[in-house]
Protein backbone atom coordinates (compact mmCIF):
# COMPACT_ATOMS: atom_id res chain seq x y z
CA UNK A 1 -65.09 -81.45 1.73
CA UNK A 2 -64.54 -77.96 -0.01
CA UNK A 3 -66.71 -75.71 -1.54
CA UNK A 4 -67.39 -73.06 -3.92
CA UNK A 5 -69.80 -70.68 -3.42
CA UNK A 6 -70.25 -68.24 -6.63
CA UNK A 7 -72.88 -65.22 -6.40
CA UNK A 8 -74.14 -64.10 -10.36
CA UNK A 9 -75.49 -60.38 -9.90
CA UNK A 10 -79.03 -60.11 -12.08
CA UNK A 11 -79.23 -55.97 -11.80
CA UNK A 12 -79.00 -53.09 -13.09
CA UNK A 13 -75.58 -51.11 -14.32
CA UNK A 14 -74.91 -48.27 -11.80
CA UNK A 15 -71.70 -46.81 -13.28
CA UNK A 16 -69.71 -46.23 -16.11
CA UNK A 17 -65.86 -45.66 -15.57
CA UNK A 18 -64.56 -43.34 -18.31
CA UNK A 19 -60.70 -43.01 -19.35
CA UNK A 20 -59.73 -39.51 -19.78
CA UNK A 21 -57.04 -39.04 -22.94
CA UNK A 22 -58.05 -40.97 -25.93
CA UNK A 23 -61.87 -41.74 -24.70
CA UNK A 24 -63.45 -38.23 -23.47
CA UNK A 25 -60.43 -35.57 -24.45
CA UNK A 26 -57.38 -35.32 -26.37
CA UNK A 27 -58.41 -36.99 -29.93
CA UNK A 28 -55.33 -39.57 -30.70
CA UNK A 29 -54.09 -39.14 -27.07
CA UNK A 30 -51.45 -36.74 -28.57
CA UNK A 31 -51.03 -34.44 -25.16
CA UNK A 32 -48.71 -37.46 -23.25
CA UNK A 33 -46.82 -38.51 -26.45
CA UNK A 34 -45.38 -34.78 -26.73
CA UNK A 35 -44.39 -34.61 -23.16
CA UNK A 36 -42.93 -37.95 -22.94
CA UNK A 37 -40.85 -37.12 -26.09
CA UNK A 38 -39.32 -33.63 -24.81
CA UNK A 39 -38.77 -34.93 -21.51
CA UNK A 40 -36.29 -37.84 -23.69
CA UNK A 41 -35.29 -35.39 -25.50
CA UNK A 42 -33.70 -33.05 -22.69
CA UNK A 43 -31.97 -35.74 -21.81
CA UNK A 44 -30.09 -36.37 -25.25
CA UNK A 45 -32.43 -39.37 -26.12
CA UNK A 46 -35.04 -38.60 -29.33
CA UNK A 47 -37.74 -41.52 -29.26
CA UNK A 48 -40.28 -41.89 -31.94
CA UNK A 49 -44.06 -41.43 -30.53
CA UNK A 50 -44.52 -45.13 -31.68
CA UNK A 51 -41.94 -46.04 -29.07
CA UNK A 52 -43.60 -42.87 -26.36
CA UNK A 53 -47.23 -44.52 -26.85
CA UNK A 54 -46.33 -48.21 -26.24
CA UNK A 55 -47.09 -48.11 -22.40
CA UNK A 56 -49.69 -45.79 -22.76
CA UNK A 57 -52.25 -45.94 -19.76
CA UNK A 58 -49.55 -46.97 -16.71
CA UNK A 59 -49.13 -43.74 -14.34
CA UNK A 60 -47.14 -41.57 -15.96
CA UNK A 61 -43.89 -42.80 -13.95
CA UNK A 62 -44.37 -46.08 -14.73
CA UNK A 63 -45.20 -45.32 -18.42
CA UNK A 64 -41.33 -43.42 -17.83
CA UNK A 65 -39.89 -46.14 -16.08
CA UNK A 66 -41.16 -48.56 -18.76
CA UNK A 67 -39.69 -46.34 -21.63
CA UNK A 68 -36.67 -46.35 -20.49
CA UNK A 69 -36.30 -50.11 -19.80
CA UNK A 70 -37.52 -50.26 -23.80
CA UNK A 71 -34.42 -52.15 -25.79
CA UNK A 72 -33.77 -49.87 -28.54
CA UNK A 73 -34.16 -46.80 -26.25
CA UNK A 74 -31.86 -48.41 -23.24
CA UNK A 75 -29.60 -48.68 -26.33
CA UNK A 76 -30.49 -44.44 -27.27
CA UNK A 77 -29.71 -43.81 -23.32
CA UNK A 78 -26.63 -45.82 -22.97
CA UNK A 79 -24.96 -43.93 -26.43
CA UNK A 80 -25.93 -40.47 -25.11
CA UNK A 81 -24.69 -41.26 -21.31
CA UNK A 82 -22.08 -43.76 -21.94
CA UNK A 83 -24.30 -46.13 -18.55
CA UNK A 84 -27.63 -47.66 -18.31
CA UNK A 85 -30.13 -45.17 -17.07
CA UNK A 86 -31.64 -45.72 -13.30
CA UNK A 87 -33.95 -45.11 -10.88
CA UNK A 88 -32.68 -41.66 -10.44
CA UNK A 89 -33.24 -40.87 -13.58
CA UNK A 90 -36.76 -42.08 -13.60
CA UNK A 91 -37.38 -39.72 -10.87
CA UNK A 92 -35.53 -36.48 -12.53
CA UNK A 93 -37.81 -36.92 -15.47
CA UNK A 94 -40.92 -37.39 -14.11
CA UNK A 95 -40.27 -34.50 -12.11
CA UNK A 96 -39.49 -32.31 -15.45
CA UNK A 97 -42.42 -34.33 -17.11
CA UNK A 98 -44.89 -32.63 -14.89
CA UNK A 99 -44.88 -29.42 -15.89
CA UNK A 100 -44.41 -29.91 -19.35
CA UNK A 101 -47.35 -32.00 -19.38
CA UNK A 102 -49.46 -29.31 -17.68
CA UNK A 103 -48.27 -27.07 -20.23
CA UNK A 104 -49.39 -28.89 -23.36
CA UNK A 105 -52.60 -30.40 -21.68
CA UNK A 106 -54.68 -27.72 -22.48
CA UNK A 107 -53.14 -27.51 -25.94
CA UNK A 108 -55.13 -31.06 -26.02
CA UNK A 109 -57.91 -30.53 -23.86
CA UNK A 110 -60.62 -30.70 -26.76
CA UNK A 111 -63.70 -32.86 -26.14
CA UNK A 112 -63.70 -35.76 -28.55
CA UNK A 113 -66.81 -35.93 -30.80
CA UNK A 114 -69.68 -37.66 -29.30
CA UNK A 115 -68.56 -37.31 -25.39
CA UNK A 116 -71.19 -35.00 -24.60
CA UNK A 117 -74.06 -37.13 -26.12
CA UNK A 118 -72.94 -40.61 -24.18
CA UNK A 119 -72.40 -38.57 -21.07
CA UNK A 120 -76.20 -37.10 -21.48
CA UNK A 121 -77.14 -41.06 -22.35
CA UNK A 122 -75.21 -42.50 -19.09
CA UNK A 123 -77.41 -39.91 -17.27
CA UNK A 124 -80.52 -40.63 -18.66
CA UNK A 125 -79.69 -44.32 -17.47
CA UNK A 126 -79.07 -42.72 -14.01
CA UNK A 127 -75.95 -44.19 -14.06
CA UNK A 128 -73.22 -42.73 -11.95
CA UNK A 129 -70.17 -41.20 -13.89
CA UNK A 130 -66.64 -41.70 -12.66
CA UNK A 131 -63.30 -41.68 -13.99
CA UNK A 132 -59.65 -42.95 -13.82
CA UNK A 133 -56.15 -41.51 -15.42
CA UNK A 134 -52.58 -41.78 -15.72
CA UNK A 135 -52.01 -38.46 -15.37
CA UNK A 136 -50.79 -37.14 -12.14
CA UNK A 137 -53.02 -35.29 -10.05
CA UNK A 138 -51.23 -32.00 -10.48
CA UNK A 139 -52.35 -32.14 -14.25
CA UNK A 140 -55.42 -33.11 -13.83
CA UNK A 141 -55.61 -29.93 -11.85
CA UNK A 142 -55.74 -28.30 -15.18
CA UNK A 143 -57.35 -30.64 -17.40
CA UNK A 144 -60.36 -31.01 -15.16
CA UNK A 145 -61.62 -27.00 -14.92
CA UNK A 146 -60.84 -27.44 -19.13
CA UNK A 147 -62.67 -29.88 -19.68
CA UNK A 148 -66.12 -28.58 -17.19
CA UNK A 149 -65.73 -25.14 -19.31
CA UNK A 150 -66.38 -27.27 -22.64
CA UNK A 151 -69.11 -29.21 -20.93
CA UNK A 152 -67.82 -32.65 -19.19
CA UNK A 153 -67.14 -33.21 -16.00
CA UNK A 154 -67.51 -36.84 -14.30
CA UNK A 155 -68.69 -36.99 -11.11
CA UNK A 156 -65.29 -38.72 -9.76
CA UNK A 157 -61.87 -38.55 -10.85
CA UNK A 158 -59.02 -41.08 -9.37
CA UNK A 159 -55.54 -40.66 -10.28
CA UNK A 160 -52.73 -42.79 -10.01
CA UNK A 161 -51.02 -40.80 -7.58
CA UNK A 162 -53.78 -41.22 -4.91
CA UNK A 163 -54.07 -44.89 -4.84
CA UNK A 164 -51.41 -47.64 -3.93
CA UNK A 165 -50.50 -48.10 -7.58
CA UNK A 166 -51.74 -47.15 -11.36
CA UNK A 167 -52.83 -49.23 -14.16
CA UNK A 168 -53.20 -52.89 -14.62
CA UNK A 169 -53.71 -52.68 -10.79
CA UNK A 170 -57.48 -52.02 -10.12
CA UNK A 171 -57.33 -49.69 -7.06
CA UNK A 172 -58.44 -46.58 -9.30
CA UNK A 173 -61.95 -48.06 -10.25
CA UNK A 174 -61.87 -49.34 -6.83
CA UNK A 175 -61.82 -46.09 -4.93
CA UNK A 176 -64.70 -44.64 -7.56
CA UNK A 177 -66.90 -47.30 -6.08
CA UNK A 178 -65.97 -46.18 -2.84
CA UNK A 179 -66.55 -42.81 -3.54
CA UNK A 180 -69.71 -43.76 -4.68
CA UNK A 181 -70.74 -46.16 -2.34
CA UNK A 182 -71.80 -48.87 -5.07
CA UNK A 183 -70.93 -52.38 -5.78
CA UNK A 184 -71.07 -54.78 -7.09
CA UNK A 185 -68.12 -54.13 -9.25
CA UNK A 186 -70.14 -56.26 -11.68
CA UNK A 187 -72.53 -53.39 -12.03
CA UNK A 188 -70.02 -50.64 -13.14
CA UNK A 189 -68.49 -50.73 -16.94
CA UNK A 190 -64.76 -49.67 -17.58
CA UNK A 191 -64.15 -47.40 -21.15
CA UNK A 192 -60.94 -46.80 -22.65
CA UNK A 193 -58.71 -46.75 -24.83
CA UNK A 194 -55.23 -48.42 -23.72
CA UNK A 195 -54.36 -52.12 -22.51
CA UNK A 196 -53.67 -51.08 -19.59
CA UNK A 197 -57.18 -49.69 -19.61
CA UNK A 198 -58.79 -52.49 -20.27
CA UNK A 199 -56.34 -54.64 -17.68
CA UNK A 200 -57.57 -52.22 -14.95
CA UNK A 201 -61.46 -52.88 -15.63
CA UNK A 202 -60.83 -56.90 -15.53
CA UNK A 203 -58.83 -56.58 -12.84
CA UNK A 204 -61.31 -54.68 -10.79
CA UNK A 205 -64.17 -57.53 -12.05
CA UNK A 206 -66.34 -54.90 -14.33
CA UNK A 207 -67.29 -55.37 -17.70
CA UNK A 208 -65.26 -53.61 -20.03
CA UNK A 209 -65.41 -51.27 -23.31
CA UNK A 210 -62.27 -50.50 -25.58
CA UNK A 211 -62.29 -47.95 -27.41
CA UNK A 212 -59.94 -47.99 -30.83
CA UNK A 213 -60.68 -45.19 -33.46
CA UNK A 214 -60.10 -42.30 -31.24
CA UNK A 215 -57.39 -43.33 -28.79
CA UNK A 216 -53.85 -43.89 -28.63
CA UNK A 217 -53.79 -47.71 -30.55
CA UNK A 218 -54.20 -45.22 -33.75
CA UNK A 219 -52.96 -42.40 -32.37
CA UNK A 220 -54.16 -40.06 -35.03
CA UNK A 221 -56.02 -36.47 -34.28
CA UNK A 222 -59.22 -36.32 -35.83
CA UNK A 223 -58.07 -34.35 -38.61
CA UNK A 224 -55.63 -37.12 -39.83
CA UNK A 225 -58.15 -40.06 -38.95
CA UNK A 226 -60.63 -37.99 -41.45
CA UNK A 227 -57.55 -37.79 -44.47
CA UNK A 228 -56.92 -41.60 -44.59
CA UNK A 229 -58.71 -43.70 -47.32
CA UNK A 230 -61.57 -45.58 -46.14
CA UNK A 231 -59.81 -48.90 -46.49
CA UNK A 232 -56.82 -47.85 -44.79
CA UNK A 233 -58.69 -46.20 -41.86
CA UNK A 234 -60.59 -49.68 -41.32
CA UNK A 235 -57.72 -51.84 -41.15
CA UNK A 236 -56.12 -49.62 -38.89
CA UNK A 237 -59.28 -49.89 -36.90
CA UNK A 238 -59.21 -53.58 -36.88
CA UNK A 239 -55.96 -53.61 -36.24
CA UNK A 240 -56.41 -51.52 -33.42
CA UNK A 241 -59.34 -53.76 -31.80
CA UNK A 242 -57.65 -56.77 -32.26
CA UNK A 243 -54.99 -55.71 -29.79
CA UNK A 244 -57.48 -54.59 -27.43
CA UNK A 245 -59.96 -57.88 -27.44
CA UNK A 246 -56.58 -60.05 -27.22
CA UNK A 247 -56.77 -57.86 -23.64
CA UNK A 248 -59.48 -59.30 -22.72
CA UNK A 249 -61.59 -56.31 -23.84
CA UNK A 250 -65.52 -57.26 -23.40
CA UNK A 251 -66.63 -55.11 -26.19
CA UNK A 252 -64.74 -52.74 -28.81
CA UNK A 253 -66.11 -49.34 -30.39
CA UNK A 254 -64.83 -47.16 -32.31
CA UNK A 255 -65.16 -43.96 -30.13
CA UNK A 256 -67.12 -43.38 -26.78
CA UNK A 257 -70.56 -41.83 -28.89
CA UNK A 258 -70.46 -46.44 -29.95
CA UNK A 259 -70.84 -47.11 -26.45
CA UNK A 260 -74.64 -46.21 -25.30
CA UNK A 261 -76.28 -49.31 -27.08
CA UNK A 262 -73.71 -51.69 -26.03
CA UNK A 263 -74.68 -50.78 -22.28
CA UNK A 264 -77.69 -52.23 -23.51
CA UNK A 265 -76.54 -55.51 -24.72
CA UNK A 266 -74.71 -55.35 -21.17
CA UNK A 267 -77.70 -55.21 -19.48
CA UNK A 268 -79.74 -57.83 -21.01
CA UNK A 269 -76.15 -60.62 -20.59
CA UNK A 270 -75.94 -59.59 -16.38
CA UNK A 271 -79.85 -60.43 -16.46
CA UNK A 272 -79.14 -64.14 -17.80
CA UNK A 273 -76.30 -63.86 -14.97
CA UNK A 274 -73.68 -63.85 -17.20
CA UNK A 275 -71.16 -61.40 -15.83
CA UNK A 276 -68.26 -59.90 -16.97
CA UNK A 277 -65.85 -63.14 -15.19
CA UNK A 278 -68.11 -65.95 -17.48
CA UNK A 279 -68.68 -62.54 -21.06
CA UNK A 280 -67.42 -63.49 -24.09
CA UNK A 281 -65.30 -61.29 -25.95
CA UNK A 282 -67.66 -59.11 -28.75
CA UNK A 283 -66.19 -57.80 -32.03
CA UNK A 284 -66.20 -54.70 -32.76
């Protein structure tokens, strides 16, 4: 006879797991898009930052190695170099993409309205606050003392270059439990703004919080999110957490200063023992 033995955890959250470009910094996720594009570019190839944002949230050489496998820029690649591109030339341009990205980082390093006042919420809750990235570790070398001058600074950050493998795969939030010594993974909640995002926090079996005004689904600075009409901005919006609850997304906001009550409403569901594996999707 065979059975199944399932465990429902009834506690408290512990930790929140925050995204860094599009969730806490960089307002539209605009830093990656302009590296990705010049690092094309060099090569002969001009992409549009539509077709640079699609796999936003892999590790950066995957996000590469996914551009160039893209139709209609295999198509750019194979009129500029008369062959398919390869592996090698995955590798040449994430080499060049590194420092270019380190140099516009900073350019983008601004905290996005409202980070400050969830961060001071998560630690009223006494939550633990950890992070995960695409970016190499080598930019985040510069992003992080940025980003602790303006007033953020989780108390872990993963990157994709220190684990097996990047976004969908969940070893990132993994190693921030770890590094905090908490589980279960039912108790920590995932934030961000990409698919990939998302992919990572259900993969790792936490509850998870998309967020769609401020990241790269619009892909908009804050300055060109404020000049759109009302109606406009909202179906954008929509449109924008559609795409992230058909990724399983638990919850949607519209930036990370939304995501305090929902904690809340997080809470109360894991005391009824309804975790994140048996959560419903919410709207936004």
């Amino acid at each position: 006879m065979e059975f199944v033995f399932r465990r429902s955890y009834r506690g408290p959250l512990k930790a929140v797991i925050l995204d860094w470009a599009g969730t806490t910094v960089d307002y539209g996720s605009l830093a990656p898009v302009a590296a990705f594009r010049e690092v094309f570019k060099l090569r002969g190839v001009e992409i549009t930052a539509e077709q640079a944002r699609r796999p936003m949230g892999l590790a950066k050489k995957d996000h590469i190695r996914a551009l160039a496998a893209n139709e209609d820029v295999a198509q750019l690649w194979q009129l500029a170099h008369d062959r398919p591109s390869n592996e090698t030339d995955v590798a040449t341009m994430f080499d060049d993409f590194l420092p270019l990205q380190r140099a516009c980082v900073v350019d983008h390093a601004e905290l996005i309205p409202g980070t400050l006042g969830a961060v001071a919420d998560f630690r009223d809750r006494q939550l633990k606050i950890g992070s995960t990235t695409g970016y190499h570790s080598k930019i985040m070398e510069v992003l992080v003392p940025v980003a602790r001058a303006l007033g953020y600074e989780p108390d872990v950050y993963v990157c994709s270059d220190q684990v097996p493998a990047g976004r969908p795969y969940p070893w990132m939030c993994f190693q921030n439990a770890v590094e905090f010594g908490i589980y279960p993974m039912e108790s920590m909640v995932k934030i961000g703004d990409t698919v990939p995002d998302v992919e990572e926090g259900l993969n790792a079996g936490m509850w998870t919080i998309a967020v769609a005004k401020s990241g790269n689904e619009i892909g908009l600075c804050e300055e060109d999110v404020r000049s759109l009409s009302p109606s406009i901005l909202e179906c954008r919006i929509e449109r924008a957490s559609e795409r992230l609850r058909r990724a399983g997304a638990h919850y949607v906001v519209k930036t990370i200063a939304d995501a305090p009550p929902v904690l809340d409403e997080i809470e109360a569901r894991s005391g009824l023992a309804k975790g994140p594996s048996r959560a419903w999707s919410h709207p936004a």
